[in-house]
Protein backbone atom coordinates (compact mmCIF):
# COMPACT_ATOMS: atom_id res chain seq x y z
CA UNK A 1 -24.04 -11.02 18.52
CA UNK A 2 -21.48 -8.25 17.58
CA UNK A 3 -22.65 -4.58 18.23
CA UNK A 4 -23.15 -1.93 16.03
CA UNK A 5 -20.26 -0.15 17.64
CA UNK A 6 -17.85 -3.64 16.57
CA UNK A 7 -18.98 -4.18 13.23
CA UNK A 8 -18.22 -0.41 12.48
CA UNK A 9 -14.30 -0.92 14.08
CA UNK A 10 -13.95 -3.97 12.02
CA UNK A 11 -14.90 -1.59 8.90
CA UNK A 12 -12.27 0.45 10.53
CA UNK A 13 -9.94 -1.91 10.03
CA UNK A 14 -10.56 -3.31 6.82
CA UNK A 15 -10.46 0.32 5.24
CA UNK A 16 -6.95 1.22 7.32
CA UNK A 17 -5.53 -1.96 5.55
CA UNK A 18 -7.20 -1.32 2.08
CA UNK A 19 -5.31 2.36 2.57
CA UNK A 20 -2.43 0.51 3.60
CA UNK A 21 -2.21 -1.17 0.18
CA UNK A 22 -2.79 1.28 -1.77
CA UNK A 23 -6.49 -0.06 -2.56
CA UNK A 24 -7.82 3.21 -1.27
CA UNK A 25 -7.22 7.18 -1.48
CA UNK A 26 -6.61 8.90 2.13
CA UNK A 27 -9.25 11.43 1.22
CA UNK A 28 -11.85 8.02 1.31
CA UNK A 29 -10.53 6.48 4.15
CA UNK A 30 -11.00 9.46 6.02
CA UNK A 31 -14.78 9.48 4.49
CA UNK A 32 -15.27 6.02 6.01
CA UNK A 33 -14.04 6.85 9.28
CA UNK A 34 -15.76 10.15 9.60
CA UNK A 35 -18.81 7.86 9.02
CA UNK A 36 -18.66 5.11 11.54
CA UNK A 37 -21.32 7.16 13.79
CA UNK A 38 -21.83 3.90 16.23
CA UNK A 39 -18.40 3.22 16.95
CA UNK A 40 -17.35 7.00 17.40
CA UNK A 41 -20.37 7.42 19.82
CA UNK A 42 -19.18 4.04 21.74
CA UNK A 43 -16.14 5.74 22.82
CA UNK A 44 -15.56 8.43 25.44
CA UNK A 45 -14.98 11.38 23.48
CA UNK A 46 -11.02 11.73 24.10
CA UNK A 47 -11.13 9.25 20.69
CA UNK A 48 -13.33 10.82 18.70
CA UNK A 49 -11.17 13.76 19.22
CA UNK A 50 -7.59 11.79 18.42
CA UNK A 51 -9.09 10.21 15.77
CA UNK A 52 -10.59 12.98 14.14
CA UNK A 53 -7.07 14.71 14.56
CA UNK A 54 -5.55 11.65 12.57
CA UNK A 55 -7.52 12.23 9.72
CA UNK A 56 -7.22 15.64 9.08
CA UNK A 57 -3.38 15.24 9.26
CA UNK A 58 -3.80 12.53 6.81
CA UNK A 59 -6.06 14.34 4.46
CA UNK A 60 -3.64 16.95 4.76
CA UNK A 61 -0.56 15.05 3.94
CA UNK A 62 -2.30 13.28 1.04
CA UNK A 63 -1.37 16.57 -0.54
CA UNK A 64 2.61 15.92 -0.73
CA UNK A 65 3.34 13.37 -2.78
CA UNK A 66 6.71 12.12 -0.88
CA UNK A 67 7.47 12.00 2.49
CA UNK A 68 8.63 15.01 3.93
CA UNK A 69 10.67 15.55 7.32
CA UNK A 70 8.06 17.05 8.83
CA UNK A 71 5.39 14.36 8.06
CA UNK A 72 5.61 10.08 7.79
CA UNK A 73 2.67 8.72 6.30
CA UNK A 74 3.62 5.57 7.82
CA UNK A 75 3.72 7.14 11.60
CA UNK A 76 0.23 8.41 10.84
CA UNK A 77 -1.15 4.96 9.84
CA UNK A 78 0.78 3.23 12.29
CA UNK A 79 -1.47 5.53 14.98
CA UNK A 80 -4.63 4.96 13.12
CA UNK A 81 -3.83 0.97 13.91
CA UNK A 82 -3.02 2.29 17.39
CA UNK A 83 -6.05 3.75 18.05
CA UNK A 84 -8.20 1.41 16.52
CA UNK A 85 -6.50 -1.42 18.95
CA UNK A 86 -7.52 0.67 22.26
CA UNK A 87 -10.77 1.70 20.71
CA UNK A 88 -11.29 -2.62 20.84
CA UNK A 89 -10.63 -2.35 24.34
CA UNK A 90 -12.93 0.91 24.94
CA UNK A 91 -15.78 -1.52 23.44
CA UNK A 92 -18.28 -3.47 25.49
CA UNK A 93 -17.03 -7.24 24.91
């Protein structure tokens, strides 16, 4: 039976790719993860702290519309996808 705490990461990670595609806004992915109460209350609290860091640099860089040299979208999701893959291995299995 998957846990509360698993179902919640694999929302995780079918909102990261949905935000990957274009399918969703940064401001609502960041809604969605700021959600996921089981999954952030799983994890020792280091995550909730990186994570929560993630999202307000991501909200925040929603506001440019280009890249800028002091900001890579793509960096930023490509360590949401990082810390969803050690979150997995935080979780009971």
């Amino acid at each position: 039976m998957t846990t509360p705490a698993a179902h919640e990461l694999d929302t995780f990670h079918t909102a990261l790719e949905q935000l990957r595609q274009g399918g969703l806004r940064p401001h609502d992915f960041s809604n969605t993860a700021r959600a996921l109460e089981a999954l952030r209350a799983a994890l020792p609290a280091r995550y909730d702290e990186v994570l929560l860091g993630l999202l307000d640099r991501l909200e925040s860089g929603a506001l440019f519309a280009e890249e800028s040299c002091s900001f890579s979208q793509q960096d930023l999701l490509d360590s949401l996808r990082l810390w969803a893959d050690k979150a997995g291995g935080q979780l009971p299995g």
